[in-house]
PDB file of N, CA and C in Angstrom:
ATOM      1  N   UNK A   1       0.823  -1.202   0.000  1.00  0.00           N
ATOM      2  CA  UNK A   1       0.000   0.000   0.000  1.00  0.00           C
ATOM      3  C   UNK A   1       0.866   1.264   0.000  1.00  0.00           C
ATOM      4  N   UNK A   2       2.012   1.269   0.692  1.00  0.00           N
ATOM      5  CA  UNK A   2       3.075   2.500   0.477  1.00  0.00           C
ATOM      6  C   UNK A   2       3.727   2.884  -0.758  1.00  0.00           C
ATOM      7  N   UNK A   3       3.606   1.619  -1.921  1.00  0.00           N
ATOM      8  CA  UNK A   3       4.368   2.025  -2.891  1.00  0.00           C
ATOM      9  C   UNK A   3       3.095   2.546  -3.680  1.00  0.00           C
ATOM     10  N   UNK A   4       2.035   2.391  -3.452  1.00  0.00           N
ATOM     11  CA  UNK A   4       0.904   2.722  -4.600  1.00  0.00           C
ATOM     12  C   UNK A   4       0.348   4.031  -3.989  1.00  0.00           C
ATOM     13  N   UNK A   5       0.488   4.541  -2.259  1.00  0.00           N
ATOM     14  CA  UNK A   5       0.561   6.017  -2.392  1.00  0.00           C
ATOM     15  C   UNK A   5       2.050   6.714  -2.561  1.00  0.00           C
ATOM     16  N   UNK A   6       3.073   5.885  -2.808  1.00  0.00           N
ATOM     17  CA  UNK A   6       3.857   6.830  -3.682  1.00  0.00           C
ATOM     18  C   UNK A   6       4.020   7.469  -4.878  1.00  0.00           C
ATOM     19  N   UNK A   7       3.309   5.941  -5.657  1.00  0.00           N
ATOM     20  CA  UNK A   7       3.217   5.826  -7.265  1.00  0.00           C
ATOM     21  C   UNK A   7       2.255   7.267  -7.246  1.00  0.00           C
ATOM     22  N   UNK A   8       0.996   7.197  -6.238  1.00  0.00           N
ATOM     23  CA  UNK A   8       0.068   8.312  -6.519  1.00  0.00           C
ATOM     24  C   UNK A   8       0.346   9.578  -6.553  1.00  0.00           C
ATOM     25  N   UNK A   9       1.490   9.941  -5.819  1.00  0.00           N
ATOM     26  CA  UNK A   9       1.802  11.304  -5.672  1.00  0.00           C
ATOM     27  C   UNK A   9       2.560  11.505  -6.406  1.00  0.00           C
ATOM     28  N   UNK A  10       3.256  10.361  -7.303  1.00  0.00           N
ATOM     29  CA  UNK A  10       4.121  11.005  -8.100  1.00  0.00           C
ATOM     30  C   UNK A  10       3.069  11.538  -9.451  1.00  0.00           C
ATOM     31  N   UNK A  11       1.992  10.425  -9.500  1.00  0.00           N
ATOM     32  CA  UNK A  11       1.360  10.564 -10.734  1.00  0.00           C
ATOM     33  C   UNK A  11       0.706  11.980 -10.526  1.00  0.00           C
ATOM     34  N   UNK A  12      -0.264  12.601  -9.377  1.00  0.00           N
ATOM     35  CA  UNK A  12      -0.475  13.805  -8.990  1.00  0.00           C
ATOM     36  C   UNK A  12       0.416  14.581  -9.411  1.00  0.00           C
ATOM     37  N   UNK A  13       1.505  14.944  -9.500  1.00  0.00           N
ATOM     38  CA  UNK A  13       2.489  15.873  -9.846  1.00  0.00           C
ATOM     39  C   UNK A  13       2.847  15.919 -11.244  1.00  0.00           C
ATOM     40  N   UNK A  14       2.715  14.567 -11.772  1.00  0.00           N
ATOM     41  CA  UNK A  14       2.837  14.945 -13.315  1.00  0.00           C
ATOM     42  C   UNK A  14       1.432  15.109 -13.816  1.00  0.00           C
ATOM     43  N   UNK A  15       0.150  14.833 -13.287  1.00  0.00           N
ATOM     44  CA  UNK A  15      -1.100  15.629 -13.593  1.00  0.00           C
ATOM     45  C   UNK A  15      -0.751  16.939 -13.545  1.00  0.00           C
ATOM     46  N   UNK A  16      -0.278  17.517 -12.634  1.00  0.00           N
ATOM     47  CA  UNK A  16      -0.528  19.068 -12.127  1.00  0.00           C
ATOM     48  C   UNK A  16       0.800  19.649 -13.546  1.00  0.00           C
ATOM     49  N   UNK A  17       1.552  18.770 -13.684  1.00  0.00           N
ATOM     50  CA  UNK A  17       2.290  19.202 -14.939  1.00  0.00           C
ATOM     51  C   UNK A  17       1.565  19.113 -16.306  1.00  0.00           C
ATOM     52  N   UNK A  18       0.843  18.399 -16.581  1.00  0.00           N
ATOM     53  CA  UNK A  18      -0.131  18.231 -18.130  1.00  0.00           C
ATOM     54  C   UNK A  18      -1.001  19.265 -17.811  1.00  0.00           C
ATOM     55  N   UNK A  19      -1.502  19.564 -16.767  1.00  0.00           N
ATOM     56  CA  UNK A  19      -2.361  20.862 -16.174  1.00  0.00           C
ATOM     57  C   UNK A  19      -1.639  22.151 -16.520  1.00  0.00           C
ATOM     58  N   UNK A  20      -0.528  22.159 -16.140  1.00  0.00           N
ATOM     59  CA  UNK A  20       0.412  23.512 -16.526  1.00  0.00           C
ATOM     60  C   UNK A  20       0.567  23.651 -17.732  1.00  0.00           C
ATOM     61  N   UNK A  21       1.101  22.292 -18.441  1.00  0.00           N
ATOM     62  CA  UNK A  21       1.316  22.427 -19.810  1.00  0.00           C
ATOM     63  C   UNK A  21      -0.106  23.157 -20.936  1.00  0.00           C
ATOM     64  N   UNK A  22      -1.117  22.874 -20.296  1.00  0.00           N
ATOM     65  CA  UNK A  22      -2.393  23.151 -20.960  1.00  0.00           C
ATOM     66  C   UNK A  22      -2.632  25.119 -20.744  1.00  0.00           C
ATOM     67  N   UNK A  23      -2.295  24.851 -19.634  1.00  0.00           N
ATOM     68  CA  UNK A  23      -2.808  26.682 -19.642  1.00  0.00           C
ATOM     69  C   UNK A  23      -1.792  27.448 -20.178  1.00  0.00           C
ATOM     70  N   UNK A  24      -0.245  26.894 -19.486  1.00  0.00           N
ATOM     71  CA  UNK A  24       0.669  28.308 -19.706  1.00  0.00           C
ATOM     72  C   UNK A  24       1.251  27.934 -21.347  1.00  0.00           C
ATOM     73  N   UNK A  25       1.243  28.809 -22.208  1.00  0.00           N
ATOM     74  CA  UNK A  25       1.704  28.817 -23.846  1.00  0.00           C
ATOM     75  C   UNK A  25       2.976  28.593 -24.147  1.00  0.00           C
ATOM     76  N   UNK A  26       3.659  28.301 -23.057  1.00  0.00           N
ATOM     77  CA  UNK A  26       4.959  27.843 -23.161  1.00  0.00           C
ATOM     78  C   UNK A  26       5.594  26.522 -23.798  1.00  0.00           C
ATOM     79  N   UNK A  27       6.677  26.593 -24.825  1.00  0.00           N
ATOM     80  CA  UNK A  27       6.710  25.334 -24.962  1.00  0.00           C
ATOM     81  C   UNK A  27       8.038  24.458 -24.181  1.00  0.00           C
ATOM     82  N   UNK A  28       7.657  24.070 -23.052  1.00  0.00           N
ATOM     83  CA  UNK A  28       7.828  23.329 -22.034  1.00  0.00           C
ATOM     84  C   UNK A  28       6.680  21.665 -22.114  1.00  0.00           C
ATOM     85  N   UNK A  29       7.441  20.642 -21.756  1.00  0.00           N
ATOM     86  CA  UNK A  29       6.933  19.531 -21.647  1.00  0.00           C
ATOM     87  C   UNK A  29       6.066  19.674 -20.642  1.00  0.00           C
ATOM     88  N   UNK A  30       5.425  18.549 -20.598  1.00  0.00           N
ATOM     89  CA  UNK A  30       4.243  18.979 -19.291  1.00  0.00           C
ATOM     90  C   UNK A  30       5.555  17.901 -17.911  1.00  0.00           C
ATOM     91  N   UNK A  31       5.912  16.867 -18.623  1.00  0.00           N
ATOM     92  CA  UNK A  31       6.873  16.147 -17.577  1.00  0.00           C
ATOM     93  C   UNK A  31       7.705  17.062 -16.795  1.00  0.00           C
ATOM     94  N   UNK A  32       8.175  18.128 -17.675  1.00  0.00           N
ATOM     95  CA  UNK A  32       9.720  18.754 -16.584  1.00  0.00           C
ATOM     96  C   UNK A  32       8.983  19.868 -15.609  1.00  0.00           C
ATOM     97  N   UNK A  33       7.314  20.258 -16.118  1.00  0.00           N
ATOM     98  CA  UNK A  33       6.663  20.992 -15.403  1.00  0.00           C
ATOM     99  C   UNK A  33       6.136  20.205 -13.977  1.00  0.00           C
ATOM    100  N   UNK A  34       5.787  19.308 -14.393  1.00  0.00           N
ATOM    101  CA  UNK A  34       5.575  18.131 -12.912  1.00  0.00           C
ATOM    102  C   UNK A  34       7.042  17.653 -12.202  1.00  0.00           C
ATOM    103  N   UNK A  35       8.239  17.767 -12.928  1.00  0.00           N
ATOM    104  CA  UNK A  35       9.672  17.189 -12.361  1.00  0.00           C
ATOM    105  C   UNK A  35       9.715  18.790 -10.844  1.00  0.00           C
ATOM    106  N   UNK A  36       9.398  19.683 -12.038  1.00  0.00           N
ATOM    107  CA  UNK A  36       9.763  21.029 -11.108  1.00  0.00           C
ATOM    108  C   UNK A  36       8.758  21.527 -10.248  1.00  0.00           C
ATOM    109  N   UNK A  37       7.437  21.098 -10.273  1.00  0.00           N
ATOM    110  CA  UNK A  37       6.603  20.741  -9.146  1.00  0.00           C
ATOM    111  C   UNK A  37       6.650  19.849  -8.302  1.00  0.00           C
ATOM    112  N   UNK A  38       7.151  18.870  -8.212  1.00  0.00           N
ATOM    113  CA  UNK A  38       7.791  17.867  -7.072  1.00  0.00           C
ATOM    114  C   UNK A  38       8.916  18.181  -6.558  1.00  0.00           C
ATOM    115  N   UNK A  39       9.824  18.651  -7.414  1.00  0.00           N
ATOM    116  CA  UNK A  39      11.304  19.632  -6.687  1.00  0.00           C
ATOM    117  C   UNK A  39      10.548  20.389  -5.712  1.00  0.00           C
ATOM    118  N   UNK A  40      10.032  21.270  -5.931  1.00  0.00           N
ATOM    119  CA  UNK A  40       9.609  22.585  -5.285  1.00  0.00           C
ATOM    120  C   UNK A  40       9.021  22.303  -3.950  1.00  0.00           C
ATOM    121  N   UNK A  41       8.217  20.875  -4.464  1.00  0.00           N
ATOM    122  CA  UNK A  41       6.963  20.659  -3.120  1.00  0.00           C
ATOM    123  C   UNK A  41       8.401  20.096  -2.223  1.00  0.00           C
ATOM    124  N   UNK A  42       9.075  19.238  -2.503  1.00  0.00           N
ATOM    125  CA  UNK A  42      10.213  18.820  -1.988  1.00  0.00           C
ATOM    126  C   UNK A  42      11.192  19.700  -0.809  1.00  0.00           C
ATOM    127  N   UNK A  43      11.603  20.445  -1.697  1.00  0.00           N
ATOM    128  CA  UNK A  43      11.884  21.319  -0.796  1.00  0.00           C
ATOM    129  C   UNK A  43      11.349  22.563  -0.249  1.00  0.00           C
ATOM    130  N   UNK A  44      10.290  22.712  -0.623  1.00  0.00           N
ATOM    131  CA  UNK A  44       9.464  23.518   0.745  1.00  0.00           C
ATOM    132  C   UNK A  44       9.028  22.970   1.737  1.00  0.00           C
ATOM    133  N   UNK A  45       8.953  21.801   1.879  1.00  0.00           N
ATOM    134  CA  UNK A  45       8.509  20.849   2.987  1.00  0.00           C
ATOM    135  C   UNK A  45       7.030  20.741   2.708  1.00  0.00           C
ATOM    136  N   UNK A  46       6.974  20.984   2.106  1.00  0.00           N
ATOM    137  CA  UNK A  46       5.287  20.468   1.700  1.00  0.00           C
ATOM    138  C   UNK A  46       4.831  19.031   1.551  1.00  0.00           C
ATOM    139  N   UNK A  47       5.575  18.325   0.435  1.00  0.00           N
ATOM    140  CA  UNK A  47       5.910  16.924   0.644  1.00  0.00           C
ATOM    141  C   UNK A  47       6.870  16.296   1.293  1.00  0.00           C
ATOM    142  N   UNK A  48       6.857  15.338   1.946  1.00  0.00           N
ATOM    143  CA  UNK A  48       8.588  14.667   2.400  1.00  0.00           C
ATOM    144  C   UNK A  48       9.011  13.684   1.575  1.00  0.00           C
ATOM    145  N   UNK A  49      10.599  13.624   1.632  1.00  0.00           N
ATOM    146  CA  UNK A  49      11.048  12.650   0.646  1.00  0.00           C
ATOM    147  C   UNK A  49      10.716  11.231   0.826  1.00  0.00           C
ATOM    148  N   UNK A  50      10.308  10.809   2.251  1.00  0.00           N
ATOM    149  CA  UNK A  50       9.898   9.562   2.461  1.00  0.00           C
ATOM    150  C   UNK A  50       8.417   8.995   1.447  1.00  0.00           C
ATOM    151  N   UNK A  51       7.984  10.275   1.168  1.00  0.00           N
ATOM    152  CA  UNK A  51       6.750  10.198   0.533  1.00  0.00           C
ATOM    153  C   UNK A  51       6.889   9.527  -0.724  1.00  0.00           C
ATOM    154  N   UNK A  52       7.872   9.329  -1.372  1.00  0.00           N
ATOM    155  CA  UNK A  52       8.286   9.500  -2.663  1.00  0.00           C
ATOM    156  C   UNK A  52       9.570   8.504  -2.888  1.00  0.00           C
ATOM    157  N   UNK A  53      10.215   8.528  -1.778  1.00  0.00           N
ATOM    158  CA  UNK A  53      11.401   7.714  -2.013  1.00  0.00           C
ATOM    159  C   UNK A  53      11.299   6.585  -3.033  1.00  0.00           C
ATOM    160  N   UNK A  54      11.346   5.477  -2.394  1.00  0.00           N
ATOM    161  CA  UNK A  54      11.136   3.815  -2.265  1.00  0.00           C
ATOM    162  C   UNK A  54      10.541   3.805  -3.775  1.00  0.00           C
ATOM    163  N   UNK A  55       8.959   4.885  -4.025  1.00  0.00           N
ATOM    164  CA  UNK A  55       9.079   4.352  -5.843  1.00  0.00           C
ATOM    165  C   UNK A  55      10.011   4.860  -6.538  1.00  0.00           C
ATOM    166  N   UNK A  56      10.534   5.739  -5.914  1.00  0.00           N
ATOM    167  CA  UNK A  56      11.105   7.158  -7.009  1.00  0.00           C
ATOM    168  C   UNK A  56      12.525   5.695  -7.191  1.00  0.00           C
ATOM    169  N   UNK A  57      13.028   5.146  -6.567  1.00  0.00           N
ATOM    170  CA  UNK A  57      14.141   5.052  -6.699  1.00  0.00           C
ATOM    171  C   UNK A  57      14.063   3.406  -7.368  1.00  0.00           C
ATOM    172  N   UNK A  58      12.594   2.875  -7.371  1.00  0.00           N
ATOM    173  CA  UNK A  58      12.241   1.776  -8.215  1.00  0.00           C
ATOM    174  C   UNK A  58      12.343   2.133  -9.802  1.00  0.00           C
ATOM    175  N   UNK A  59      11.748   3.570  -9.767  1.00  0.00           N
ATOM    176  CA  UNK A  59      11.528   3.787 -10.775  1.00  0.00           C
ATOM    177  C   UNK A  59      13.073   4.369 -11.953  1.00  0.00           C
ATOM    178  N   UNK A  60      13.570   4.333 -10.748  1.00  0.00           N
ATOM    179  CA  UNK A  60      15.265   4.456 -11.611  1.00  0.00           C
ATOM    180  C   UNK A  60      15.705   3.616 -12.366  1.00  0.00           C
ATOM    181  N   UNK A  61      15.863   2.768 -10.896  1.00  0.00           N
ATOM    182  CA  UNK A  61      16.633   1.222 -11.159  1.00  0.00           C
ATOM    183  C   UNK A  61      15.653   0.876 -12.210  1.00  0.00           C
ATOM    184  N   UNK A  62      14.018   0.657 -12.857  1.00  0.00           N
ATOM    185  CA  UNK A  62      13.920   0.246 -14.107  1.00  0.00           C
ATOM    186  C   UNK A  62      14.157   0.663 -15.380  1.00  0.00           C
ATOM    187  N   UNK A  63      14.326   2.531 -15.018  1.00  0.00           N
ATOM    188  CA  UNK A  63      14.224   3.305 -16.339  1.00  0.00           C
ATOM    189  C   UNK A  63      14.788   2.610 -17.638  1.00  0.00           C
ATOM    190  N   UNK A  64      16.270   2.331 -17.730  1.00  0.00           N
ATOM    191  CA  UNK A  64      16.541   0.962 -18.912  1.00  0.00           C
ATOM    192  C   UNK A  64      15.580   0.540 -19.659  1.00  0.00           C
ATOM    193  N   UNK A  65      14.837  -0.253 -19.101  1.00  0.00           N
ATOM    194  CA  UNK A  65      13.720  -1.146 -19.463  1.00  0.00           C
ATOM    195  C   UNK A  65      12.775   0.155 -19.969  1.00  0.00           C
ATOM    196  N   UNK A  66      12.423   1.194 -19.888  1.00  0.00           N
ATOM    197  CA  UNK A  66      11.288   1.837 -20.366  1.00  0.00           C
ATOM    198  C   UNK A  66      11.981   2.306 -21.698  1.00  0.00           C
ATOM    199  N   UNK A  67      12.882   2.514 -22.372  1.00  0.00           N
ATOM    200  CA  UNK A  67      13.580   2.335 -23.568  1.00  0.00           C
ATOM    201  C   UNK A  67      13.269   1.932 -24.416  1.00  0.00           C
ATOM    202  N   UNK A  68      12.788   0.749 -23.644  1.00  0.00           N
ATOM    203  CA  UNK A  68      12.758  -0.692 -24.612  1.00  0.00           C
ATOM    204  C   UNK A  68      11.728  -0.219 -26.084  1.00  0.00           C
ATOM    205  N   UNK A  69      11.119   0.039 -25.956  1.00  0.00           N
ATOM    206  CA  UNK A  69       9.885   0.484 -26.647  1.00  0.00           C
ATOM    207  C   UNK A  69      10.100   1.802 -27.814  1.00  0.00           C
ATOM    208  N   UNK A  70      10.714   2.760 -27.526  1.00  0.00           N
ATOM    209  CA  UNK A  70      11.374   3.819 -27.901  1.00  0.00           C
ATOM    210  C   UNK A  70      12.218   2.368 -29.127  1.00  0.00           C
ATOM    211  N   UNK A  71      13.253   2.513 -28.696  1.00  0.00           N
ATOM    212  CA  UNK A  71      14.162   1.412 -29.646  1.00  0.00           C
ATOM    213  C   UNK A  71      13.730   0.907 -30.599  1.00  0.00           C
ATOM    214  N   UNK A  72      12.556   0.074 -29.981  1.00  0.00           N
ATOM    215  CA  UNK A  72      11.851  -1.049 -31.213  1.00  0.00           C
ATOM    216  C   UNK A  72      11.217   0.099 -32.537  1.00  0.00           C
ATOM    217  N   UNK A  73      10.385   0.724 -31.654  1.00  0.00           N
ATOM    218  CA  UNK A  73      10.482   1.815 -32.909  1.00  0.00           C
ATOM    219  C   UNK A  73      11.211   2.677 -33.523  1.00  0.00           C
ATOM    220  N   UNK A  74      12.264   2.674 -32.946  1.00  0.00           N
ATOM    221  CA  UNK A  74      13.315   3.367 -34.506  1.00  0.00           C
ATOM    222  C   UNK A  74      13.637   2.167 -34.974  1.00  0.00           C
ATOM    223  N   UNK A  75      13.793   0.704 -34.797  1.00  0.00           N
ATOM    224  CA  UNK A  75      14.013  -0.164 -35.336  1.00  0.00           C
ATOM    225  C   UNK A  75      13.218  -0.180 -36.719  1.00  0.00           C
ATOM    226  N   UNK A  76      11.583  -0.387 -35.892  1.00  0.00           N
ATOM    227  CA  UNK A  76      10.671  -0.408 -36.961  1.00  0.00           C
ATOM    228  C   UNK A  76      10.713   0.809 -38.436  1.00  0.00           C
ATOM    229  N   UNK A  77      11.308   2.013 -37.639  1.00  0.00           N
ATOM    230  CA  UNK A  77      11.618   3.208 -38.479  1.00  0.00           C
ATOM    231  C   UNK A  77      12.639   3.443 -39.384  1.00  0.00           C
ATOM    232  N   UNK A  78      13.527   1.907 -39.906  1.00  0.00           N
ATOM    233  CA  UNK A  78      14.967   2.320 -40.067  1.00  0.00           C
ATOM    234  C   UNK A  78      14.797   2.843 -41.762  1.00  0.00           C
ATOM    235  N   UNK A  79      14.034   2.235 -42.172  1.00  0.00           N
ATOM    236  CA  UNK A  79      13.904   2.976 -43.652  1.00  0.00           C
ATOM    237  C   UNK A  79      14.073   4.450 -43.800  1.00  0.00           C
ATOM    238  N   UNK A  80      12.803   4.892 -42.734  1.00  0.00           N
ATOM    239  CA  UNK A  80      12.971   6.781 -43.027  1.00  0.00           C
ATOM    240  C   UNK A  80      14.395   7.129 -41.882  1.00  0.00           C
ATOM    241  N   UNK A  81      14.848   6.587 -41.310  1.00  0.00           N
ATOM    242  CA  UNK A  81      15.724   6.948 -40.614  1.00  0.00           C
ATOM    243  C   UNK A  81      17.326   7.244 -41.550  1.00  0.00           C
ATOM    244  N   UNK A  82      17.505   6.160 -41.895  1.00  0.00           N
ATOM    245  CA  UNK A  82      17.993   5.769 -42.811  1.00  0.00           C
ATOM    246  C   UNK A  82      19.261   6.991 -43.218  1.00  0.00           C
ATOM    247  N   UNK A  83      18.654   7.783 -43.964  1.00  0.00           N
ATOM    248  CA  UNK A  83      19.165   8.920 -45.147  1.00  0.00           C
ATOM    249  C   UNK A  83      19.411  10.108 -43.889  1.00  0.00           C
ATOM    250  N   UNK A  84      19.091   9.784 -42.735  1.00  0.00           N
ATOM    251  CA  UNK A  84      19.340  10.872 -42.037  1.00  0.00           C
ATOM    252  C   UNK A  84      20.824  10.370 -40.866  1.00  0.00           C
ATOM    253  N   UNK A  85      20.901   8.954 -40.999  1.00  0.00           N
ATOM    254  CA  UNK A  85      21.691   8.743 -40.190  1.00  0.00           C
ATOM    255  C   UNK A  85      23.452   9.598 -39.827  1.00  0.00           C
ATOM    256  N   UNK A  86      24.103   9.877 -40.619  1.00  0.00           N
ATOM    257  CA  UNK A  86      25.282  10.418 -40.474  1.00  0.00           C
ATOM    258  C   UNK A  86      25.066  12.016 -39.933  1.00  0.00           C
ATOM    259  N   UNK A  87      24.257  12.411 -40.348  1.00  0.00           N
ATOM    260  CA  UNK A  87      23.808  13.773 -39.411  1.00  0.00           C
ATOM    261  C   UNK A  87      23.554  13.554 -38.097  1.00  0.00           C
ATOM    262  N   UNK A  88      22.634  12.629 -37.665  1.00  0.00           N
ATOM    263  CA  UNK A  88      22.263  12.434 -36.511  1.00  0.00           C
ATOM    264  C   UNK A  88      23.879  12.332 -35.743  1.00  0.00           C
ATOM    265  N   UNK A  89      24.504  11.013 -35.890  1.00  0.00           N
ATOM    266  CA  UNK A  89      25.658  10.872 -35.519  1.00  0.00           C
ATOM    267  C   UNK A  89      26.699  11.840 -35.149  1.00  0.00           C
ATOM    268  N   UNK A  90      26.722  12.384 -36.613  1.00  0.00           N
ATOM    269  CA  UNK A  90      27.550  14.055 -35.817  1.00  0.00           C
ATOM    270  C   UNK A  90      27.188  14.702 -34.979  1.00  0.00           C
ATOM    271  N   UNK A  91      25.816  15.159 -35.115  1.00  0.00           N
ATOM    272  CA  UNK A  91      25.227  16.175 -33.846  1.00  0.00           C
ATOM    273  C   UNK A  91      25.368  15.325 -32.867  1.00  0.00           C
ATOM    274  N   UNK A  92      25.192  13.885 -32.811  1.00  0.00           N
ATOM    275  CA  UNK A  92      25.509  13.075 -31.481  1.00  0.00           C
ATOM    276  C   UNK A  92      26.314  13.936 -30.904  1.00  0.00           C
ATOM    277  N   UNK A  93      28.095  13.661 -31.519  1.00  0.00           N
ATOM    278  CA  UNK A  93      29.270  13.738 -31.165  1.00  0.00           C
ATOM    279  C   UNK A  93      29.657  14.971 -30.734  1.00  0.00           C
ATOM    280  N   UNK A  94      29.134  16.101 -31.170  1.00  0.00           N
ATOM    281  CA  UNK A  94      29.620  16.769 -31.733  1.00  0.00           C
ATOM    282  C   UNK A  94      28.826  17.996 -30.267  1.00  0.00           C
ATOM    283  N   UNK A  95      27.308  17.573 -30.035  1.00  0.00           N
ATOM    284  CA  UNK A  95      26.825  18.032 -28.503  1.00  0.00           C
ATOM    285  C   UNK A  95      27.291  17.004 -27.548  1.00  0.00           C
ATOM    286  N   UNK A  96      27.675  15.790 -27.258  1.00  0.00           N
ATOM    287  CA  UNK A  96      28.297  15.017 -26.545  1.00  0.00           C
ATOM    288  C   UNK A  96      29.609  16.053 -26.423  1.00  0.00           C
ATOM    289  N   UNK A  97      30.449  16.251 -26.895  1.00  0.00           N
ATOM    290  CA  UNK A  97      31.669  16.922 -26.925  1.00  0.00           C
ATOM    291  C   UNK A  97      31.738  18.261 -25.842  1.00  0.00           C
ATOM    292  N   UNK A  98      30.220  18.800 -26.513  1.00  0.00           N
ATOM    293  CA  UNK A  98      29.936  20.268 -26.004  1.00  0.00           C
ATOM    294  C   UNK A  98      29.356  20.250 -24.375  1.00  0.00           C
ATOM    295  N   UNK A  99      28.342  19.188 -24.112  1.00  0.00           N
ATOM    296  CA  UNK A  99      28.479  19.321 -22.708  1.00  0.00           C
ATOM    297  C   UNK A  99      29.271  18.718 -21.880  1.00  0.00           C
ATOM    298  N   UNK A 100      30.410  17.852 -22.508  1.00  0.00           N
ATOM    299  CA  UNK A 100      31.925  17.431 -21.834  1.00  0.00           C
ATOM    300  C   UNK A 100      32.218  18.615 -21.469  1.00  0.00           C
ATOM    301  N   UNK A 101      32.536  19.192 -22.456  1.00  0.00           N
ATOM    302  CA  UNK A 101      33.240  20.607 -22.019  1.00  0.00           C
ATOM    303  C   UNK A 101      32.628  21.870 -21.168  1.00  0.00           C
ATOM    304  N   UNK A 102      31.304  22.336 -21.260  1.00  0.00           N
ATOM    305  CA  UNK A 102      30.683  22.604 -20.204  1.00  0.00           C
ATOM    306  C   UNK A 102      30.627  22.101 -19.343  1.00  0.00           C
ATOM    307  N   UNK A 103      30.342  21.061 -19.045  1.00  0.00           N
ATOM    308  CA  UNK A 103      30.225  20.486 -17.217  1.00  0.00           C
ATOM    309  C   UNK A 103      31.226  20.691 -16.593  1.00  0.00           C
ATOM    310  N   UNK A 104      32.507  19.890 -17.584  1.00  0.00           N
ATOM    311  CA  UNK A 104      34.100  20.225 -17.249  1.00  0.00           C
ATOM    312  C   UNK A 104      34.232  21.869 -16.584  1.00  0.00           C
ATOM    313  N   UNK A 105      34.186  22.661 -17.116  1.00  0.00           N
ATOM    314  CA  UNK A 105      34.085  23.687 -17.018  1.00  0.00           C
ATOM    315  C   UNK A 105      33.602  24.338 -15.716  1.00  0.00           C
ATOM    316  N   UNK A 106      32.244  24.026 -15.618  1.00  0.00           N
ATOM    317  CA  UNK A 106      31.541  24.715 -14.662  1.00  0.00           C
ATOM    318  C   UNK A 106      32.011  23.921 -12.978  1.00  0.00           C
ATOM    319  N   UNK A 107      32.148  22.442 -13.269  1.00  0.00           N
ATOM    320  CA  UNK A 107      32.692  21.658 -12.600  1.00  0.00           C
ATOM    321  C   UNK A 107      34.145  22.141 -11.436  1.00  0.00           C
ATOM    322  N   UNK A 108      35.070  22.493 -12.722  1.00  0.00           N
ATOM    323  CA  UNK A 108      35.913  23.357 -12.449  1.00  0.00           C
ATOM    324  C   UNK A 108      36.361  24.340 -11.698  1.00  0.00           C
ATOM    325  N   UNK A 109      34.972  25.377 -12.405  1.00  0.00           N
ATOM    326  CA  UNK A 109      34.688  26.472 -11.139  1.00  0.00           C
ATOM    327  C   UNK A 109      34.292  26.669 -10.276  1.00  0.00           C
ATOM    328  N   UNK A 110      33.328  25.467  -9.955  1.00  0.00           N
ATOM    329  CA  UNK A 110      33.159  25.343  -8.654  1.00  0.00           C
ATOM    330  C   UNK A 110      34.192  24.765  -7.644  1.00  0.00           C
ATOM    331  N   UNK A 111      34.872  23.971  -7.847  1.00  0.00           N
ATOM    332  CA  UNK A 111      35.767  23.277  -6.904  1.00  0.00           C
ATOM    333  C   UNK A 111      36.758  24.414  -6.931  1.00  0.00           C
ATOM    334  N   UNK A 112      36.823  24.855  -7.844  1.00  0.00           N
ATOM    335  CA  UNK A 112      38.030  26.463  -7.444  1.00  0.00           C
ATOM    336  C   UNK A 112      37.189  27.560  -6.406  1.00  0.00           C
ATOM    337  N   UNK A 113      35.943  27.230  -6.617  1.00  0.00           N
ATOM    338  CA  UNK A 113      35.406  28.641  -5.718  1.00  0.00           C
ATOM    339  C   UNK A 113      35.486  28.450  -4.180  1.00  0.00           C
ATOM    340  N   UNK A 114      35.180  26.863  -4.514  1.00  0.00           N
ATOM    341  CA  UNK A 114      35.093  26.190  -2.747  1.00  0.00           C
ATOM    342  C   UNK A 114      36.362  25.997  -2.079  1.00  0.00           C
ATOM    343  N   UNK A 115      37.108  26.156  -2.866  1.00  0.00           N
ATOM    344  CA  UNK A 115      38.976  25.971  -1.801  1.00  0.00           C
ATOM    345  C   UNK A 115      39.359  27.324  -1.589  1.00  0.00           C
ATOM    346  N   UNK A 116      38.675  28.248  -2.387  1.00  0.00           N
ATOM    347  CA  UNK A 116      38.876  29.648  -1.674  1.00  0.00           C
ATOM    348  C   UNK A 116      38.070  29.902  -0.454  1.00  0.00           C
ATOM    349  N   UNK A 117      36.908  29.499  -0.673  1.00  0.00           N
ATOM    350  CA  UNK A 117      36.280  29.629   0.962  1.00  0.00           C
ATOM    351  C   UNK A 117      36.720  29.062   1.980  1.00  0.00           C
TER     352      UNK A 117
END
């Protein structure tokens, strides 16, 4: 019964995100609008993390597996995919590269800011 009022509150929060997504004209997912409504409730103490834990962290350990599905259909898609593949690949590499080097970066400056304090 604890994991199915966890499951519930998580699902509540990504309601209240498809809810956001509907009114405000923004183009924002309705998911990262419910991610940042559970942050928020999180740390205002509104919700507790116990509330949430135990699925939240089921729901990690399966994420992999929710893939699965995604995959099969670009599988199923490889014809139109096809003619686009070597583009894709570069931009892979090529933003792979770019937030190496940003994180690196910011990474950086933080551990320099904190040995000065």
């Amino acid at each position: 019964m604890k994991y199915l009022r966890q499951f519930l509150w998580i699902l509540f929060f990504s309601f209240l995100g498809e809810a956001l997504r509907a009114l405000l004209p923004l183009p924002v997912p309705a998911s990262i609008y419910g991610l940042v409504l559970l942050f928020a409730a999180l740390e205002l103490g509104i919700l507790k993390l116990s509330a949430v834990q135990e699925t939240g962290k089921f729901l990690i350990e399966i994420m992999p597996v929710l893939f699965i599905p995604a995959g099969a259909g670009l599988i199923d898609s490889w014809d139109a995919l096809r003619p686009m593949c070597i583009p894709v690949i570069v931009i892979m590499i090529v933003s792979t590269v770019i937030v190496m080097a940003i994180s690196g970066s910011v990474t950086q400056f933080v551990i320099r800011r904190g040995q000065r304090d």
